[in-house]
PDB file of N, CA and C in Angstrom:
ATOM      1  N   UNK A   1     111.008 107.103  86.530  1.00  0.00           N
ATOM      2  CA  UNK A   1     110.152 106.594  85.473  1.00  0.00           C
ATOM      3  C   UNK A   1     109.755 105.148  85.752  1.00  0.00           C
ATOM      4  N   UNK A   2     108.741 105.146  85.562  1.00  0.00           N
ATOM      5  CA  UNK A   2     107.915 103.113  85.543  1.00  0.00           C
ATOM      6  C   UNK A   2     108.540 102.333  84.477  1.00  0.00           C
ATOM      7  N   UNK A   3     108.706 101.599  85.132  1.00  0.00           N
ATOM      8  CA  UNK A   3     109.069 100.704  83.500  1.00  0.00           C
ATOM      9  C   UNK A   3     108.253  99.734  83.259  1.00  0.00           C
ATOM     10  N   UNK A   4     108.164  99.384  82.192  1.00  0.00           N
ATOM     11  CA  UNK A   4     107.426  98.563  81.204  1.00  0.00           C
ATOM     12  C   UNK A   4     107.469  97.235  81.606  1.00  0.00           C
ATOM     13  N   UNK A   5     106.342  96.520  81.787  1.00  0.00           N
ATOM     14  CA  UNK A   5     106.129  95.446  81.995  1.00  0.00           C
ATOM     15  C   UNK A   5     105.238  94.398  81.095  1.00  0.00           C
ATOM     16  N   UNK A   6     105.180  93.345  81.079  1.00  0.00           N
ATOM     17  CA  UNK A   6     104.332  92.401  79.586  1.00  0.00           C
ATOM     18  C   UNK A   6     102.764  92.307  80.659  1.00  0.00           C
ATOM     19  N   UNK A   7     103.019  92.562  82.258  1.00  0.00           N
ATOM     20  CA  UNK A   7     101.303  91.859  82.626  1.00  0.00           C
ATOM     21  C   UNK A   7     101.187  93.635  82.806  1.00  0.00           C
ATOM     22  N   UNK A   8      99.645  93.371  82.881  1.00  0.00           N
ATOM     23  CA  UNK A   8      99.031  94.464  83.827  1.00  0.00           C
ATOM     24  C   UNK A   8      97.856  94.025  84.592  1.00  0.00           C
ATOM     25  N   UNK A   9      97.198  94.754  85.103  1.00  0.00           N
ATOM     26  CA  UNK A   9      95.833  94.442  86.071  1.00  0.00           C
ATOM     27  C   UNK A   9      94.682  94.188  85.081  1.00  0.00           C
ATOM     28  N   UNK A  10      94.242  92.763  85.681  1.00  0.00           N
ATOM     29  CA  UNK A  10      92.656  93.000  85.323  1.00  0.00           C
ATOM     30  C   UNK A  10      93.072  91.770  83.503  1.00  0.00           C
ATOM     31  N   UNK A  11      94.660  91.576  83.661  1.00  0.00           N
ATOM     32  CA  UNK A  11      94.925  90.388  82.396  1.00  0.00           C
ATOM     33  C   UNK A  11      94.622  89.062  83.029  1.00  0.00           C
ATOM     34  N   UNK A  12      94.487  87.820  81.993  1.00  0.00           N
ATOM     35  CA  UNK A  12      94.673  86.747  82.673  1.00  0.00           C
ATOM     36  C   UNK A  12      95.786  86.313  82.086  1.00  0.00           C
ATOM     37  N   UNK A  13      96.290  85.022  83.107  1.00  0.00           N
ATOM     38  CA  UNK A  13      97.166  85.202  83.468  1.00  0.00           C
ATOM     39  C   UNK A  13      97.789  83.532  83.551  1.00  0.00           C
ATOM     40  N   UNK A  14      98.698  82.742  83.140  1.00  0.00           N
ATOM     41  CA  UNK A  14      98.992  81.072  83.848  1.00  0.00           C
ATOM     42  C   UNK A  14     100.197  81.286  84.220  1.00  0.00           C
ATOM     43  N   UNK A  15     100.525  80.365  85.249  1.00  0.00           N
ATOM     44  CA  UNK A  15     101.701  80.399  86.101  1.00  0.00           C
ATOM     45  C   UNK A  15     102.409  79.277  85.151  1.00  0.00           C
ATOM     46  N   UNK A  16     103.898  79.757  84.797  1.00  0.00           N
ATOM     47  CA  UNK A  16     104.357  78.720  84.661  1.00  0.00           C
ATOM     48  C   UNK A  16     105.541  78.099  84.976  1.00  0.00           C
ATOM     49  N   UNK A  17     105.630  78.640  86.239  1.00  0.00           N
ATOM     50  CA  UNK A  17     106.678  77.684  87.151  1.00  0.00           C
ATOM     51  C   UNK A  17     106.786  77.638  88.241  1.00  0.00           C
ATOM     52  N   UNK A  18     107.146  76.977  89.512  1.00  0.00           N
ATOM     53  CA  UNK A  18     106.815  77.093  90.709  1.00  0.00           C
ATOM     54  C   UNK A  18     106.050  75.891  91.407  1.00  0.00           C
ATOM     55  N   UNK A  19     105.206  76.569  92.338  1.00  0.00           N
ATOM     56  CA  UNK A  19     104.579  75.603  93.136  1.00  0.00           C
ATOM     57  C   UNK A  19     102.981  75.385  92.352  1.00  0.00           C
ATOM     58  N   UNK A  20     102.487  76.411  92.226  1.00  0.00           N
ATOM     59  CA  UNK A  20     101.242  76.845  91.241  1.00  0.00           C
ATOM     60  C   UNK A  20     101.101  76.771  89.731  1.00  0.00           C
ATOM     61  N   UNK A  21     102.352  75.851  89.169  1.00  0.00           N
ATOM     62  CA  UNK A  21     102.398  75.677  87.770  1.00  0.00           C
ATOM     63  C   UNK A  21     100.574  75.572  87.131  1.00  0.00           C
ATOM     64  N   UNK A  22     100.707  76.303  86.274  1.00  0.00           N
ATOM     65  CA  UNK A  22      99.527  75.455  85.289  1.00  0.00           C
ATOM     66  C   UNK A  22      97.956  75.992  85.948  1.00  0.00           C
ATOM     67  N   UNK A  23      98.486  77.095  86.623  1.00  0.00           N
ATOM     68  CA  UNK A  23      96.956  77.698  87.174  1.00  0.00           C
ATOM     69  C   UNK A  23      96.951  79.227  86.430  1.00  0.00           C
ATOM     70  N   UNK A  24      95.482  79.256  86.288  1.00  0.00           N
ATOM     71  CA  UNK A  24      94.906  80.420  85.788  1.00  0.00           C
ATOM     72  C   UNK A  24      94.551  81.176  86.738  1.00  0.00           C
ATOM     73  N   UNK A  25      94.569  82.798  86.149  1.00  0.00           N
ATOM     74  CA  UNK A  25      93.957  83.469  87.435  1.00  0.00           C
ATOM     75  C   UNK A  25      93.815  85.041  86.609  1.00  0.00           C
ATOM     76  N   UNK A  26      93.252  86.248  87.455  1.00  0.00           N
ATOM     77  CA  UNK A  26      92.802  87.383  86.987  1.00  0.00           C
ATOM     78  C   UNK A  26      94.222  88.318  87.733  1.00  0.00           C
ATOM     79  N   UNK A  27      94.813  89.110  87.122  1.00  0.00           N
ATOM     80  CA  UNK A  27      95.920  89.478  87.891  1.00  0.00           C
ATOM     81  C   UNK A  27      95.223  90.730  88.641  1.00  0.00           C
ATOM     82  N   UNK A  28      95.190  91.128  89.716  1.00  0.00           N
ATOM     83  CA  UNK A  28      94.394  91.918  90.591  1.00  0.00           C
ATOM     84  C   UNK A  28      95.216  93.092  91.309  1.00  0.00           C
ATOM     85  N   UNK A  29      96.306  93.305  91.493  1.00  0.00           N
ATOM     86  CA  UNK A  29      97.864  94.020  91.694  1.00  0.00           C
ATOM     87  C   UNK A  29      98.804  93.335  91.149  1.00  0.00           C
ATOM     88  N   UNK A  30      99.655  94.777  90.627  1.00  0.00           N
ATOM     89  CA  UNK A  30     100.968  94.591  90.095  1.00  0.00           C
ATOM     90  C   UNK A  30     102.001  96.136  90.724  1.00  0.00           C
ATOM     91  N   UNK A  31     103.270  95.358  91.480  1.00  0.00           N
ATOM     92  CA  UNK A  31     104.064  96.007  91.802  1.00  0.00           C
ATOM     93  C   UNK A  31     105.094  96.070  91.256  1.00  0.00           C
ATOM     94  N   UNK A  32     105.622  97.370  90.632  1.00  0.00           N
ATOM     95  CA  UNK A  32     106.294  97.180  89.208  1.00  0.00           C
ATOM     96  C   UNK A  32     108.004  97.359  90.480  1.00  0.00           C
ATOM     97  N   UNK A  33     107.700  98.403  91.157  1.00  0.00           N
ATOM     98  CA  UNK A  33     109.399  98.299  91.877  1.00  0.00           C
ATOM     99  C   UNK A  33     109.963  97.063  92.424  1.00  0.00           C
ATOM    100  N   UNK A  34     109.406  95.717  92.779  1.00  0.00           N
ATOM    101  CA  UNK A  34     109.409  94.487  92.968  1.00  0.00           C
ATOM    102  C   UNK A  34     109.575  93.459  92.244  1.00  0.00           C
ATOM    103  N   UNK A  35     109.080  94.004  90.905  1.00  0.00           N
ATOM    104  CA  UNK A  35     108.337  92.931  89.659  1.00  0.00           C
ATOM    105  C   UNK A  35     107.344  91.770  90.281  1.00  0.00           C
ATOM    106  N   UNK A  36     106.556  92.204  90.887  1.00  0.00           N
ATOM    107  CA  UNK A  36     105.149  90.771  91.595  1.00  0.00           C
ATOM    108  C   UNK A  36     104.417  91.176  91.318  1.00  0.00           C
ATOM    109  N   UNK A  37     103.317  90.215  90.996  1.00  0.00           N
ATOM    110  CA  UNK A  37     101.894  90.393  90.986  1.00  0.00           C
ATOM    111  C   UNK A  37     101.033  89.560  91.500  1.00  0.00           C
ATOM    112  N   UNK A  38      99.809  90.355  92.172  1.00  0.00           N
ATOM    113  CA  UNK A  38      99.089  89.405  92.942  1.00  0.00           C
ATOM    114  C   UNK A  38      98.076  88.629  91.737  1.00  0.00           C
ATOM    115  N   UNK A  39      98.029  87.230  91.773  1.00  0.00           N
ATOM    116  CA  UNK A  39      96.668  86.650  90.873  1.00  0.00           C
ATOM    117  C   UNK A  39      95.528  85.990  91.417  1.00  0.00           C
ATOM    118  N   UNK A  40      94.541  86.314  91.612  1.00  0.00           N
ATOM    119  CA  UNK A  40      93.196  85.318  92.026  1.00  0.00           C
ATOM    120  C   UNK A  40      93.531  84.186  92.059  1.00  0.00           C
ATOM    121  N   UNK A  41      93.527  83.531  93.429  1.00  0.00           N
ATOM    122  CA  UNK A  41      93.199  82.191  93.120  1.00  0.00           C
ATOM    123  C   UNK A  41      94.606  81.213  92.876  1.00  0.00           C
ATOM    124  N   UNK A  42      95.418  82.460  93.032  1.00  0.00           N
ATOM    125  CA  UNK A  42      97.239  81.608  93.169  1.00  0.00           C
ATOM    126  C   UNK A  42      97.999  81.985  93.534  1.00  0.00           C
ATOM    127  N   UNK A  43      98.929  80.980  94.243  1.00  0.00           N
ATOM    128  CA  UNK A  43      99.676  81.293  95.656  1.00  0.00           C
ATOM    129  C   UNK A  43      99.001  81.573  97.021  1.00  0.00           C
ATOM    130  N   UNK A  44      98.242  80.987  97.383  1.00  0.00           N
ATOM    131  CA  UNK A  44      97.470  81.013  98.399  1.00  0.00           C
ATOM    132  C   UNK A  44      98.395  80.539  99.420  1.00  0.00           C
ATOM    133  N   UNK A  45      98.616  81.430 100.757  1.00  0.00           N
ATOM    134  CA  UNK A  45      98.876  81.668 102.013  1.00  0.00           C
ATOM    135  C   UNK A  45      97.842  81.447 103.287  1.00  0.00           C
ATOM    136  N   UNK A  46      98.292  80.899 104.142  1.00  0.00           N
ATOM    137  CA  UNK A  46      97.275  80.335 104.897  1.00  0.00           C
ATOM    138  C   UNK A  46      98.129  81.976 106.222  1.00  0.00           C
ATOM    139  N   UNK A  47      96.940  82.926 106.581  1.00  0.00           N
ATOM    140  CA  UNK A  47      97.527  83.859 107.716  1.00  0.00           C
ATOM    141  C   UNK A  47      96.978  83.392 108.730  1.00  0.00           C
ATOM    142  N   UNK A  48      97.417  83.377 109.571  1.00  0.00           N
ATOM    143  CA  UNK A  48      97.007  83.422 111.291  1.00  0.00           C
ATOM    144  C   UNK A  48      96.986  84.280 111.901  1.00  0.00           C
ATOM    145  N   UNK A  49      95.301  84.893 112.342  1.00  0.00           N
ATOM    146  CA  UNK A  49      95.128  86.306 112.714  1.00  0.00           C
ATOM    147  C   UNK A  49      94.433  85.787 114.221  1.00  0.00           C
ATOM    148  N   UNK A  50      94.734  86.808 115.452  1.00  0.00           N
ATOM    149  CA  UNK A  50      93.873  86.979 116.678  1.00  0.00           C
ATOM    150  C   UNK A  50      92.505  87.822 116.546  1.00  0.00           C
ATOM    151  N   UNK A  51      91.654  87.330 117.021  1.00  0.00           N
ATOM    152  CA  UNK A  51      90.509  88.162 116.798  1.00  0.00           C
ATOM    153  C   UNK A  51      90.207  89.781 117.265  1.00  0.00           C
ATOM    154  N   UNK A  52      89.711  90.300 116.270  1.00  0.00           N
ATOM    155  CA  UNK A  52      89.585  91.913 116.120  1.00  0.00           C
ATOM    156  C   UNK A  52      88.248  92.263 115.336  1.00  0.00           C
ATOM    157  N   UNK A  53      88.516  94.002 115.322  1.00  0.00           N
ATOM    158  CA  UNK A  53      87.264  93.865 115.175  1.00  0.00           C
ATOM    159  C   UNK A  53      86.226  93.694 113.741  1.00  0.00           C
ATOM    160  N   UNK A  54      87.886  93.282 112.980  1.00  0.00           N
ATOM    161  CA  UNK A  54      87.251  93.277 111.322  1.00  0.00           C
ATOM    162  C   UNK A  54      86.964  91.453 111.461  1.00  0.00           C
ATOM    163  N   UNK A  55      87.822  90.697 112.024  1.00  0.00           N
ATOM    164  CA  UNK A  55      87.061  89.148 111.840  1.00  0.00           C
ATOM    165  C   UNK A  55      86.857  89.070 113.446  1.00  0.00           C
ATOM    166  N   UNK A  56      85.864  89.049 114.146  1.00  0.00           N
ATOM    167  CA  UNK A  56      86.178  88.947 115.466  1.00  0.00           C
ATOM    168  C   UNK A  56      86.065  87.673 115.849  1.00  0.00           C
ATOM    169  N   UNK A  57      86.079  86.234 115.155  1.00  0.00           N
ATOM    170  CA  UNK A  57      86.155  85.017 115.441  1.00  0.00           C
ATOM    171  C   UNK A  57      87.626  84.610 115.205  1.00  0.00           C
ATOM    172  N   UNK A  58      88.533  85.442 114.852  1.00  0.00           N
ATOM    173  CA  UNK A  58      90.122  85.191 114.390  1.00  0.00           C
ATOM    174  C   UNK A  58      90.317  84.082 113.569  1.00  0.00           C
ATOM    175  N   UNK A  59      91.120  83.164 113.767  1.00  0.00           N
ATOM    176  CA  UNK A  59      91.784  82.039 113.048  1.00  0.00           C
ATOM    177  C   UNK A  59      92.427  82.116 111.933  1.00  0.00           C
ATOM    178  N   UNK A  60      92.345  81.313 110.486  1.00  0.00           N
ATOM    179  CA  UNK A  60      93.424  81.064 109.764  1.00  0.00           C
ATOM    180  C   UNK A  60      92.891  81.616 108.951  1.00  0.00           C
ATOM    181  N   UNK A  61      93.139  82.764 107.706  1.00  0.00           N
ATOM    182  CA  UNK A  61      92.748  83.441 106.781  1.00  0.00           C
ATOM    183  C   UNK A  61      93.670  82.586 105.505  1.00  0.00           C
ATOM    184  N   UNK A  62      92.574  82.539 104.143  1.00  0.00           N
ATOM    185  CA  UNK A  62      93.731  82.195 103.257  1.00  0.00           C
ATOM    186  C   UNK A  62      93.615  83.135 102.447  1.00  0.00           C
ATOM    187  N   UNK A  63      94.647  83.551 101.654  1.00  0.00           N
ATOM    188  CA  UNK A  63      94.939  84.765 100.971  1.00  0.00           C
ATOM    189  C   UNK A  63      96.025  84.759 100.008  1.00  0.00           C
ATOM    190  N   UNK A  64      96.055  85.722  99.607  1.00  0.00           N
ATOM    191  CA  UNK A  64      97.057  85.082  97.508  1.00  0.00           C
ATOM    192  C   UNK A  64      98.576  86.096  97.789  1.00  0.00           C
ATOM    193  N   UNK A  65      99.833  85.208  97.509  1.00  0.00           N
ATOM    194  CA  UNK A  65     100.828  86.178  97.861  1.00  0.00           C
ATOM    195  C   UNK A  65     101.420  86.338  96.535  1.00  0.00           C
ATOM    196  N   UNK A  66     101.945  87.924  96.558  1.00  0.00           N
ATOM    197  CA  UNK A  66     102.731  88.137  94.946  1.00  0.00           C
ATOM    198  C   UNK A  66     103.499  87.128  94.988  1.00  0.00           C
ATOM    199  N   UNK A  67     103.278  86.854  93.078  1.00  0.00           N
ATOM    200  CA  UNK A  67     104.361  85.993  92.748  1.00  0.00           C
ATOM    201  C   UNK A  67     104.906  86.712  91.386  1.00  0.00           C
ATOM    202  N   UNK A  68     106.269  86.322  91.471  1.00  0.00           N
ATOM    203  CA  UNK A  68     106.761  87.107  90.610  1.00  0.00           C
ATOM    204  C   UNK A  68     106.438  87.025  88.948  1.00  0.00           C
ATOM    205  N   UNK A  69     106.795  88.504  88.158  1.00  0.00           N
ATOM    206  CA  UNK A  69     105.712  88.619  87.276  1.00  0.00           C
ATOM    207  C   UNK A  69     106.836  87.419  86.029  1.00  0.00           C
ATOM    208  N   UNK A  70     108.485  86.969  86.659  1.00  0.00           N
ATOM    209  CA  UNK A  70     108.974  86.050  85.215  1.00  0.00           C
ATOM    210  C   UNK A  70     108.168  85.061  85.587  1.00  0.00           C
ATOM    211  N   UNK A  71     107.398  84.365  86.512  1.00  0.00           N
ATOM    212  CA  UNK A  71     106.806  83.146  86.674  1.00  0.00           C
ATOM    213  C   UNK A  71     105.487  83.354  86.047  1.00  0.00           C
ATOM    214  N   UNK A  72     104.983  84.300  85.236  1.00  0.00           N
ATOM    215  CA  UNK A  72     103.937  84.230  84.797  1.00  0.00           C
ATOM    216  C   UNK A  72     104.014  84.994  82.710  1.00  0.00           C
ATOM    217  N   UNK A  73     102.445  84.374  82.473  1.00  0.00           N
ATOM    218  CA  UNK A  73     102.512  84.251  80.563  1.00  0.00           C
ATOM    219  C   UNK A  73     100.947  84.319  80.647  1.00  0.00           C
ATOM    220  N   UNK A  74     101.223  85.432  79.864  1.00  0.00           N
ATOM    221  CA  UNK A  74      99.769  85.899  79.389  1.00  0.00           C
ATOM    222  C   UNK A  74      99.136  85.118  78.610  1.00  0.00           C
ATOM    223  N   UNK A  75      97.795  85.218  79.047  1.00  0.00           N
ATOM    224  CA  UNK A  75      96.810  84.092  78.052  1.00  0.00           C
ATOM    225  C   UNK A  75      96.729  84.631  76.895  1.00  0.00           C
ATOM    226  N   UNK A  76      96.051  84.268  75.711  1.00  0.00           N
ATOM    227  CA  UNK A  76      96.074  85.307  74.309  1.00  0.00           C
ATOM    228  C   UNK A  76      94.831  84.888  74.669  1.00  0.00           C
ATOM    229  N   UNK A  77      93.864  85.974  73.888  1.00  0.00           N
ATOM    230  CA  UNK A  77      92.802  86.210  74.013  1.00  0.00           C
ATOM    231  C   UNK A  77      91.729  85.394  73.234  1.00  0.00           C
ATOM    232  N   UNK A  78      92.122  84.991  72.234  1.00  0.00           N
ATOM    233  CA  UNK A  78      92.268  84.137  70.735  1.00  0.00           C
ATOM    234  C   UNK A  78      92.436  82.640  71.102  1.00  0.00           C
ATOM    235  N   UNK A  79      93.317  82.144  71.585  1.00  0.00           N
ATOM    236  CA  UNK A  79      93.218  80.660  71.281  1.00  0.00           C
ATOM    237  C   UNK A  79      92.900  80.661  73.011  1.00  0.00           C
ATOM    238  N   UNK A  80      93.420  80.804  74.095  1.00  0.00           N
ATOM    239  CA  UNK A  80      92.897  80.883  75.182  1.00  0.00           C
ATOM    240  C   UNK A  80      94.368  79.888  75.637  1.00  0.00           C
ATOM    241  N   UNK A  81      95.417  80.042  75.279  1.00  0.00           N
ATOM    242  CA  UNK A  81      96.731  79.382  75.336  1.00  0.00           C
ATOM    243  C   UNK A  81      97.967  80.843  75.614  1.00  0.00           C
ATOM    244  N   UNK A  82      98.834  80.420  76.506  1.00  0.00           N
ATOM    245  CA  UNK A  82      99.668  80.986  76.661  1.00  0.00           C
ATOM    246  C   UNK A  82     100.722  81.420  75.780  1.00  0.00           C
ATOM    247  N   UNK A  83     100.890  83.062  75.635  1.00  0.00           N
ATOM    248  CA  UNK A  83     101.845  83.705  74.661  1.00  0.00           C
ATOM    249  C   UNK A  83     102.709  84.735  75.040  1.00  0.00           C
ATOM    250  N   UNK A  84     103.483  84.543  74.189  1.00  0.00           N
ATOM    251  CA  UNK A  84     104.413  85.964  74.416  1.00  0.00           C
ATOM    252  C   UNK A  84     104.233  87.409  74.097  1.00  0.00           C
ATOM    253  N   UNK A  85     104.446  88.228  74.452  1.00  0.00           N
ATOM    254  CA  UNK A  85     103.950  89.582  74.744  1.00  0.00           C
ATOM    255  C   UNK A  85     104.853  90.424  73.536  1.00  0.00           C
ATOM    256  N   UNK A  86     104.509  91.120  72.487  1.00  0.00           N
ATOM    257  CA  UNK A  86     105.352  92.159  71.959  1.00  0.00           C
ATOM    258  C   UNK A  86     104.492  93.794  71.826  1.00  0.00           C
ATOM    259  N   UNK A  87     105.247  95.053  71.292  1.00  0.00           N
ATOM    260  CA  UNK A  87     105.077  95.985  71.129  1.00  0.00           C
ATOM    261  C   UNK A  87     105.034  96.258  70.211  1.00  0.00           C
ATOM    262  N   UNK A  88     103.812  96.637  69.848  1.00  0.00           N
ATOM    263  CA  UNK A  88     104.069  98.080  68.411  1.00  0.00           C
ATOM    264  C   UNK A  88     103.115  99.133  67.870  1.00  0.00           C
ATOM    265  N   UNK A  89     103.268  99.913  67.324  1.00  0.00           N
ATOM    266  CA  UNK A  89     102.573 101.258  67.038  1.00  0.00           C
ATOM    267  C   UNK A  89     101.391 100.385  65.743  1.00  0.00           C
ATOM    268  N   UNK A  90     100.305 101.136  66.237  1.00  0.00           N
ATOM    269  CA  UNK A  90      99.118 100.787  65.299  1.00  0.00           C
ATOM    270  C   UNK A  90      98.645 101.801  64.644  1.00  0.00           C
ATOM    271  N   UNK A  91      97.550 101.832  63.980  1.00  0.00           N
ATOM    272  CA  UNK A  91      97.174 102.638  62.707  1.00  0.00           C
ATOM    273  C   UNK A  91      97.285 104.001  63.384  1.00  0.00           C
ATOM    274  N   UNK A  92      96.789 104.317  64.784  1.00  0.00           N
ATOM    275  CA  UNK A  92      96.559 105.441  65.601  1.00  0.00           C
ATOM    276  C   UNK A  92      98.290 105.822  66.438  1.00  0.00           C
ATOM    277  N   UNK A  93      98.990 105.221  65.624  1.00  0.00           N
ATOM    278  CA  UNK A  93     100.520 105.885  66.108  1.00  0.00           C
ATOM    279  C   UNK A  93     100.538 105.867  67.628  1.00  0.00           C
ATOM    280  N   UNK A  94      99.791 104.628  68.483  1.00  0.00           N
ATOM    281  CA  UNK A  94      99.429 104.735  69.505  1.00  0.00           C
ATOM    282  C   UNK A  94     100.555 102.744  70.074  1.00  0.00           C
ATOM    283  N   UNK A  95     101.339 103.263  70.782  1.00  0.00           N
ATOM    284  CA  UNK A  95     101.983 101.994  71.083  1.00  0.00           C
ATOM    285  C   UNK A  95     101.033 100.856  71.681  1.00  0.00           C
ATOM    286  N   UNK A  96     100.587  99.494  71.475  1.00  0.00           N
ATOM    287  CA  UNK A  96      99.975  98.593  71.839  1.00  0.00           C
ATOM    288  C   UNK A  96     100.402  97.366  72.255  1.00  0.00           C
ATOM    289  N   UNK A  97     100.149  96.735  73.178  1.00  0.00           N
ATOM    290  CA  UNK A  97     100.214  95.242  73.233  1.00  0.00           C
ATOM    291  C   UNK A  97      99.959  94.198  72.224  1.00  0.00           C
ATOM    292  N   UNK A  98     100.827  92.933  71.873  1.00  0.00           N
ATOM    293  CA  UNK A  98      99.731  92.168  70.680  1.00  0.00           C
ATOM    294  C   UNK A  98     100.480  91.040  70.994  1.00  0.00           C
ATOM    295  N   UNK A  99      99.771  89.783  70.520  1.00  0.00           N
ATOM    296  CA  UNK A  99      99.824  88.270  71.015  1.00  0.00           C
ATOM    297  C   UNK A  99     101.393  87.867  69.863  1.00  0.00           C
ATOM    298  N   UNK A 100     102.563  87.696  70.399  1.00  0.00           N
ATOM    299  CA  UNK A 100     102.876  86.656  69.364  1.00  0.00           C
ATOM    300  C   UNK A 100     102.519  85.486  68.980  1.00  0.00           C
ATOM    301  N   UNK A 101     101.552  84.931  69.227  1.00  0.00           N
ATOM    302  CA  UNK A 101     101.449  83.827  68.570  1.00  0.00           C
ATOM    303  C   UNK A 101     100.060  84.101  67.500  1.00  0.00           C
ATOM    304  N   UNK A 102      99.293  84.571  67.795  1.00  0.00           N
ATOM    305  CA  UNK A 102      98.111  84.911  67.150  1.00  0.00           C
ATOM    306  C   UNK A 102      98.483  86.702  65.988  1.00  0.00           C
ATOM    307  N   UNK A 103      99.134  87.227  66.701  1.00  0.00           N
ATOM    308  CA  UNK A 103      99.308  88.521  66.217  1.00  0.00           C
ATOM    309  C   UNK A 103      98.178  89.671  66.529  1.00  0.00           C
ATOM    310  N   UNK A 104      97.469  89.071  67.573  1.00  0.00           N
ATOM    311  CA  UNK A 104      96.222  89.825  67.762  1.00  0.00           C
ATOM    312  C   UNK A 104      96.384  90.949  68.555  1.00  0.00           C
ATOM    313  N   UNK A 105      95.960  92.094  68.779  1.00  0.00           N
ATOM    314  CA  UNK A 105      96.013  93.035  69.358  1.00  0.00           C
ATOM    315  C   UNK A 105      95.574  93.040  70.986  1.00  0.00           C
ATOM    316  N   UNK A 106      96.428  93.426  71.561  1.00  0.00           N
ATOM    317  CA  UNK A 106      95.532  93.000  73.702  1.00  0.00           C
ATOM    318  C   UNK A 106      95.258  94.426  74.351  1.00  0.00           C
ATOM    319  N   UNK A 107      93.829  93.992  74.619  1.00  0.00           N
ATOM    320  CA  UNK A 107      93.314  95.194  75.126  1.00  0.00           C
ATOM    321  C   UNK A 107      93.952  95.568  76.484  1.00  0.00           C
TER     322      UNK A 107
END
């Protein structure tokens, strides 16, 4: 069974601890057997590739490495500030995401 996690794909997202504190980003993969997720635009890795035939000029690629999903806090949708994540059943007996701080519902 998967287990339950507070991010998913396609949330935004601020880092808040680490090397990348205090950056925003679109979370783009999430590997739940790991707990990481990759975010746009944070944790950037510098790769060093030989040339082939997908870059055939080679050199230094930069690219975003999972970071783990306790180093990250969902934006609320509402104030555009970082919140905590809870659960609960809505009018449609349908379990949902919703902002603690706002109480708002997350799509």
């Amino acid at each position: 069974m998967q287990k339950k996690l507070h991010i998913k794909k396609g949330d935004t997202v601020v880092v808040i601890t680490g090397e990348s504190k205090g950056q925003k980003g679109r979370v783009l993969d999430v590997d739940r057997d790991k707990n990481r997720a990759i975010v746009e635009g944070v944790n950037t890795v510098s790769k060093h590739t030989k040339p082939n035939a997908k870059s055939p000029q080679g050199g230094i690629l930069k690219k975003e490495a999972p970071i783990n999903i306790s180093n990250l806090m969902l934006v609320d949708p509402a104030s555009g500030k970082p919140t905590r994540i809870g659960r609960r059943l809505n009018d449609k007996n349908k379990l949902v995401r919703y902002s603690k701080k706002s109480g708002e519902e997350i799509k």
